[in-house]
N, C-alpha and C. Protein backbone atom coordinates (compact mmCIF):
# COMPACT_ATOMS: atom_id res chain seq x y z
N UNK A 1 15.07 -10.65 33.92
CA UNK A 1 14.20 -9.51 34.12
C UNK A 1 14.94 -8.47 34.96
N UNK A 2 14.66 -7.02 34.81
CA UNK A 2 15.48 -6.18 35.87
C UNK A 2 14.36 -5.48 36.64
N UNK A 3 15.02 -5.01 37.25
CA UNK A 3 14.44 -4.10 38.55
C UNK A 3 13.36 -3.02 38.09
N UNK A 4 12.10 -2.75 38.53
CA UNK A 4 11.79 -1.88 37.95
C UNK A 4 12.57 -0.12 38.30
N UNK A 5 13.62 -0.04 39.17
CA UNK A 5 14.25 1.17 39.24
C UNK A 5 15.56 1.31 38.10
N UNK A 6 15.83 0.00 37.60
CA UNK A 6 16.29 -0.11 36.16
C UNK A 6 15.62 0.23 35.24
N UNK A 7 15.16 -0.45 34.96
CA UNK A 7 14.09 -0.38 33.81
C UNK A 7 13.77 1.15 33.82
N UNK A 8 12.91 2.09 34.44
CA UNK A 8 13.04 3.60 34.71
C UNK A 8 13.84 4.14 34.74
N UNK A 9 15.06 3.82 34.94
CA UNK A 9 16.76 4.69 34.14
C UNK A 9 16.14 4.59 33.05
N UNK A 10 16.31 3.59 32.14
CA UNK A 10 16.74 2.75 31.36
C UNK A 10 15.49 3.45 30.14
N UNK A 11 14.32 3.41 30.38
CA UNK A 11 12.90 3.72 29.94
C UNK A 11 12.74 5.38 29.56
N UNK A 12 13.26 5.64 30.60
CA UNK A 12 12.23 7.76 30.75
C UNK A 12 13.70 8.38 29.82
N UNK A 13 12.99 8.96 28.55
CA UNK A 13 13.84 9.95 27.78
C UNK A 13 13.38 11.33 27.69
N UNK A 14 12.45 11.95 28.48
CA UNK A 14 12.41 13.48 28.31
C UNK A 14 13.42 14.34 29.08
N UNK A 15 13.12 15.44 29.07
CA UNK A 15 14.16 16.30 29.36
C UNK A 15 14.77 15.96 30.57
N UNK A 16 16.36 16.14 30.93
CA UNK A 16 16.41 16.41 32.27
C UNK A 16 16.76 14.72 32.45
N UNK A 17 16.70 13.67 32.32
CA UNK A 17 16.41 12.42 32.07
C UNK A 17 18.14 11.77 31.71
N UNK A 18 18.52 10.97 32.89
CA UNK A 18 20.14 10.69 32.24
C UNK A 18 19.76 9.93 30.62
N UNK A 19 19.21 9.32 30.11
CA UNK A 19 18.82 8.28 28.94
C UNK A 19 18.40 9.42 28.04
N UNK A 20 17.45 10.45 28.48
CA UNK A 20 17.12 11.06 27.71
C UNK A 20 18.57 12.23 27.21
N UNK A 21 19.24 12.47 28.25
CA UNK A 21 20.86 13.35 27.59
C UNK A 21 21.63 12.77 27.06
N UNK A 22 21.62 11.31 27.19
CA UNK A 22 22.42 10.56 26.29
C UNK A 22 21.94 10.23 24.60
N UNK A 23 20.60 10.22 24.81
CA UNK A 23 19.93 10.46 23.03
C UNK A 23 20.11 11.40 22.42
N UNK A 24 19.64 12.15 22.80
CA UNK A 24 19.77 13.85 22.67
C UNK A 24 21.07 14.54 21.74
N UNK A 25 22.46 13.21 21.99
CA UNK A 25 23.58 13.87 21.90
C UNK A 25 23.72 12.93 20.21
N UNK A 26 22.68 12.15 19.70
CA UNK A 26 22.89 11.81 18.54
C UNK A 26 21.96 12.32 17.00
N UNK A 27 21.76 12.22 16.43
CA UNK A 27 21.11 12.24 15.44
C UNK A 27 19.64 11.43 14.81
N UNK A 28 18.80 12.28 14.97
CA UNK A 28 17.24 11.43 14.89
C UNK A 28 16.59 12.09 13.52
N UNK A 29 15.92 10.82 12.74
CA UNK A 29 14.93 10.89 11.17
C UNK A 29 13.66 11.88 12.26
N UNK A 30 13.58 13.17 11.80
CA UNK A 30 11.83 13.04 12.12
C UNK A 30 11.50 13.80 11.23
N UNK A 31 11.27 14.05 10.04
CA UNK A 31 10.87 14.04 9.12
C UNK A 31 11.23 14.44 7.24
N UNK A 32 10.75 14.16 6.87
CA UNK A 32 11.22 13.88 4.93
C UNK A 32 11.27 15.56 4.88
N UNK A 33 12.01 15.53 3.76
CA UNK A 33 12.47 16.74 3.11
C UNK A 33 11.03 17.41 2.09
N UNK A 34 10.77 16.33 1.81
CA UNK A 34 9.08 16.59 0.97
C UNK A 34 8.05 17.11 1.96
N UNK A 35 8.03 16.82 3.37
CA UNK A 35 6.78 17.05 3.94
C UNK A 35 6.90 18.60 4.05
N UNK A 36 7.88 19.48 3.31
CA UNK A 36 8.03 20.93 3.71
C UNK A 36 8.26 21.17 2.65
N UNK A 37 7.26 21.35 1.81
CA UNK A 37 7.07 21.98 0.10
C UNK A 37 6.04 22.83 -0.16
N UNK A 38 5.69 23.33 -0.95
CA UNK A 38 5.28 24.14 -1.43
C UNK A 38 4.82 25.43 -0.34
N UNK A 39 3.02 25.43 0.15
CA UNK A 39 2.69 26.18 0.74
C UNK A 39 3.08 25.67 2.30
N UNK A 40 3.57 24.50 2.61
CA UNK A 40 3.59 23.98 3.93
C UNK A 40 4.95 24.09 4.46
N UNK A 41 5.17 25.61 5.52
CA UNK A 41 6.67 25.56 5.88
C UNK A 41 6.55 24.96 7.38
N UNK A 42 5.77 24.28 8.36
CA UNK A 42 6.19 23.79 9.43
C UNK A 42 5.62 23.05 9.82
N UNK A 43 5.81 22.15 11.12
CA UNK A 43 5.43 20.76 10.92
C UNK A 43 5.73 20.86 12.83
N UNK A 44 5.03 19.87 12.83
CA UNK A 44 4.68 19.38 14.48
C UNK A 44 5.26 18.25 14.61
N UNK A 45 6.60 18.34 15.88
CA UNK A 45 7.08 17.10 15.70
C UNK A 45 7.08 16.77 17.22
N UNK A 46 6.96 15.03 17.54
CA UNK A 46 7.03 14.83 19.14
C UNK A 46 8.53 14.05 18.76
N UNK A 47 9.43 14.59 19.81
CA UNK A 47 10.34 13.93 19.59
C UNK A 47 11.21 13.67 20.83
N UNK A 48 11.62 12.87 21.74
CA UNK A 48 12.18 12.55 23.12
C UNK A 48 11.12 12.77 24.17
N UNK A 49 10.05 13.24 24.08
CA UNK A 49 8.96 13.37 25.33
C UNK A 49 8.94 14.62 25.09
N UNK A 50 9.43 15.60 24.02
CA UNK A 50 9.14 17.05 23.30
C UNK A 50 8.52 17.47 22.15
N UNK A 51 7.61 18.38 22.56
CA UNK A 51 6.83 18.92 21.48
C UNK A 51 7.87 20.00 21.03
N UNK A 52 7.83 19.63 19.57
CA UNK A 52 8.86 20.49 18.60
C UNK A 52 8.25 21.51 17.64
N UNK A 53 8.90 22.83 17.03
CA UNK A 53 8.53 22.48 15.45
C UNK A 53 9.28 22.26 14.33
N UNK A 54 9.10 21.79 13.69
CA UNK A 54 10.32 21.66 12.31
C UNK A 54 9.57 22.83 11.09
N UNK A 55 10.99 23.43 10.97
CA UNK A 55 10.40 24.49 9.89
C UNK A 55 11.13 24.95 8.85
N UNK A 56 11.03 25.47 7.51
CA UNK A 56 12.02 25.63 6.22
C UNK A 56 11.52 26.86 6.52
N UNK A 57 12.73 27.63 6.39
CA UNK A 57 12.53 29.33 5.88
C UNK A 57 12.92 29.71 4.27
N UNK A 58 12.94 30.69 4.26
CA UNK A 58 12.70 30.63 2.27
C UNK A 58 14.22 30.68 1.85
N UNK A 59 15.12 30.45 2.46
CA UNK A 59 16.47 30.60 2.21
C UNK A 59 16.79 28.97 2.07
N UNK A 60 15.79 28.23 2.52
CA UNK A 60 16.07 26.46 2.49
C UNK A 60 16.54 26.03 4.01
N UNK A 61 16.68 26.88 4.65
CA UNK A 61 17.21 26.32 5.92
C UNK A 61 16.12 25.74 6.80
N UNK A 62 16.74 24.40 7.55
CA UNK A 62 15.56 23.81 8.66
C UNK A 62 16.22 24.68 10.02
N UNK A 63 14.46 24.47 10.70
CA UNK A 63 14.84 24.91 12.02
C UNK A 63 13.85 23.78 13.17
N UNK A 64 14.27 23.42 14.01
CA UNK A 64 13.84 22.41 14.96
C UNK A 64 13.36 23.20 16.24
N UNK A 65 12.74 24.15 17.00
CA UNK A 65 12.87 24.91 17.70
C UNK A 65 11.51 24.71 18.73
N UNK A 66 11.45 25.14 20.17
CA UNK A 66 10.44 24.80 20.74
C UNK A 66 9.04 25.30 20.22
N UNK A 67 7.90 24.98 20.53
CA UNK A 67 6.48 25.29 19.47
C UNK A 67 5.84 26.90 20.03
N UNK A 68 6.19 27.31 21.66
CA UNK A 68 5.88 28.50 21.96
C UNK A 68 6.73 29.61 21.67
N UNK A 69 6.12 30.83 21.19
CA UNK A 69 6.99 32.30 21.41
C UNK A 69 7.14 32.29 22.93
N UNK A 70 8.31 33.00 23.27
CA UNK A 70 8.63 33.46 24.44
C UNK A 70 7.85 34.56 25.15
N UNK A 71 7.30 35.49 24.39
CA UNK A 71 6.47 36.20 24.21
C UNK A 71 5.29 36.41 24.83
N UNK A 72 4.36 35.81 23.89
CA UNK A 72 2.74 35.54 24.44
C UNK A 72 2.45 34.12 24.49
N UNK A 73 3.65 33.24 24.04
CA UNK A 73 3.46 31.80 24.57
C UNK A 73 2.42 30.96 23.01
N UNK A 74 2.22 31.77 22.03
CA UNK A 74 1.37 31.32 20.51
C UNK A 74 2.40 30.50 20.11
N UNK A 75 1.22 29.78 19.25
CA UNK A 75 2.00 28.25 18.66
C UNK A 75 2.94 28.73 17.82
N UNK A 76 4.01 28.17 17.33
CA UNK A 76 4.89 29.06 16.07
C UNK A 76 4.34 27.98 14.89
N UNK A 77 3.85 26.72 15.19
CA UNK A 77 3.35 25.78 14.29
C UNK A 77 2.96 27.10 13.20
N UNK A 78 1.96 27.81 13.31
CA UNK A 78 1.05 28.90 12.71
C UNK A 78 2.29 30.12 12.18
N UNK A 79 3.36 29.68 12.57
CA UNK A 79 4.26 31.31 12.50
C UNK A 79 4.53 31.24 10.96
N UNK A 80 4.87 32.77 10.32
CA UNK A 80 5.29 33.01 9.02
C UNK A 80 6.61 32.68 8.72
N UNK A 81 7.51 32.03 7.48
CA UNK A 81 8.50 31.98 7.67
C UNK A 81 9.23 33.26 6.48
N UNK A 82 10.20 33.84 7.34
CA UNK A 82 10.91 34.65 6.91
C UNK A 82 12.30 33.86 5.57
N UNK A 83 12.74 35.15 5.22
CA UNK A 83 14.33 34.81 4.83
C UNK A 83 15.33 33.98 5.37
N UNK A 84 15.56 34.56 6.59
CA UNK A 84 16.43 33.43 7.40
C UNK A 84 15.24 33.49 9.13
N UNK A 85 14.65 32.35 9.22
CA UNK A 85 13.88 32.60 10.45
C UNK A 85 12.36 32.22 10.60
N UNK A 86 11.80 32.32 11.01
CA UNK A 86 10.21 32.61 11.67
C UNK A 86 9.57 33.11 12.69
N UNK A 87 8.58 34.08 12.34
CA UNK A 87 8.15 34.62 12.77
C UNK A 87 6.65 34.09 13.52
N UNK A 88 6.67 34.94 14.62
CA UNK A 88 5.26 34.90 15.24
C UNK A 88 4.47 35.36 14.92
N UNK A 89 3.00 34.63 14.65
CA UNK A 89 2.00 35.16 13.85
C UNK A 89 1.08 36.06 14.80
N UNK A 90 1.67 36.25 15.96
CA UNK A 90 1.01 37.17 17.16
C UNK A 90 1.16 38.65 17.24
N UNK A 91 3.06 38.77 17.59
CA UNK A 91 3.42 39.53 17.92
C UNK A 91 4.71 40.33 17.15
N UNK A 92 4.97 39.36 16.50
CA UNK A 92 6.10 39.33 15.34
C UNK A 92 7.46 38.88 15.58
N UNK A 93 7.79 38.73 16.73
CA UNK A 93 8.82 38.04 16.84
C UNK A 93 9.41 37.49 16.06
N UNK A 94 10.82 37.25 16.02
CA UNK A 94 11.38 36.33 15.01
C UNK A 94 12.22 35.36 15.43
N UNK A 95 12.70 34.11 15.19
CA UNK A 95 13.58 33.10 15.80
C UNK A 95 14.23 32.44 14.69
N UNK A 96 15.42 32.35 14.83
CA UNK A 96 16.27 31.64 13.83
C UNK A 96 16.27 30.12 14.32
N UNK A 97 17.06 28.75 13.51
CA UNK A 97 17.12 28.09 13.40
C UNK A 97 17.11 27.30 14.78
N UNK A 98 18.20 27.88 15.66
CA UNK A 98 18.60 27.41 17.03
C UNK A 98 17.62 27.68 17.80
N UNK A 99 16.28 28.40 17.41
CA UNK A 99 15.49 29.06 18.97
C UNK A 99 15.58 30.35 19.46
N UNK A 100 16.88 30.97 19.09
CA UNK A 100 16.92 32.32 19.47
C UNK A 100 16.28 33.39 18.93
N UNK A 101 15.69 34.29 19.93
CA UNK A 101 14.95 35.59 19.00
C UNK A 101 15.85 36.35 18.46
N UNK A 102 15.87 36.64 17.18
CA UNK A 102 16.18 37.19 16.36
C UNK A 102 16.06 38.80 16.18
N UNK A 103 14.51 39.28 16.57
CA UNK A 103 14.21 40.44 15.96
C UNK A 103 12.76 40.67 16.66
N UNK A 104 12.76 41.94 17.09
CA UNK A 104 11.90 42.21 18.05
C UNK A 104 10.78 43.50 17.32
N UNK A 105 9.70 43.37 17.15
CA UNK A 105 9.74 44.76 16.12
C UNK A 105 8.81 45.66 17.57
């Protein structure tokens, strides 16, 4: 049995988290290529102790990106997806694949 100050290294993967920067640096399934078809471009994902979203823009590209605009803080779950990007269904913002705003109108 170990210590419980082991075990809590060893256990806690959210941000900031030595266990959790060491996951972080590999490759994780969170979700099918089907669950982003037709009318459905984004998807709610929990993934390391993070709320995500996963999203296809109409060019085919995924984007994994945090769920608030920087903005007014609206879900992007709800956002439109552009050409290359998505947009905020608030304010219009736009964010490409990585998270970054894109386009400010």
């Amino acid at each position: 049995m170990i210590a419980a100050e082991e075990n809590e290294l060893l256990t806690r993967v959210g941000p900031d988290t030595p266990m959790g920067e060491l996951l972080r640096r590999y490759w994780h399934p969170i979700g099918g290529a089907l669950e982003l078809t037709g009318k459905k471009f984004t998807k709610m994902v929990r993934l390391l102790g993070e709320d995500l979203v996963l999203y296809k823009d109409r060019s085919g590209t995924y984007g994994l990106i945090e769920p608030l605009c920087a903005h007014r803080r609206i879900n992007l779950l709800y956002g439109m997806p552009l050409q290359h990007g998505l947009r905020c269904p608030y304010h219009g913002w736009a964010y490409d694949e990585t998270g970054a705003c894109i386009e400010q109108p």
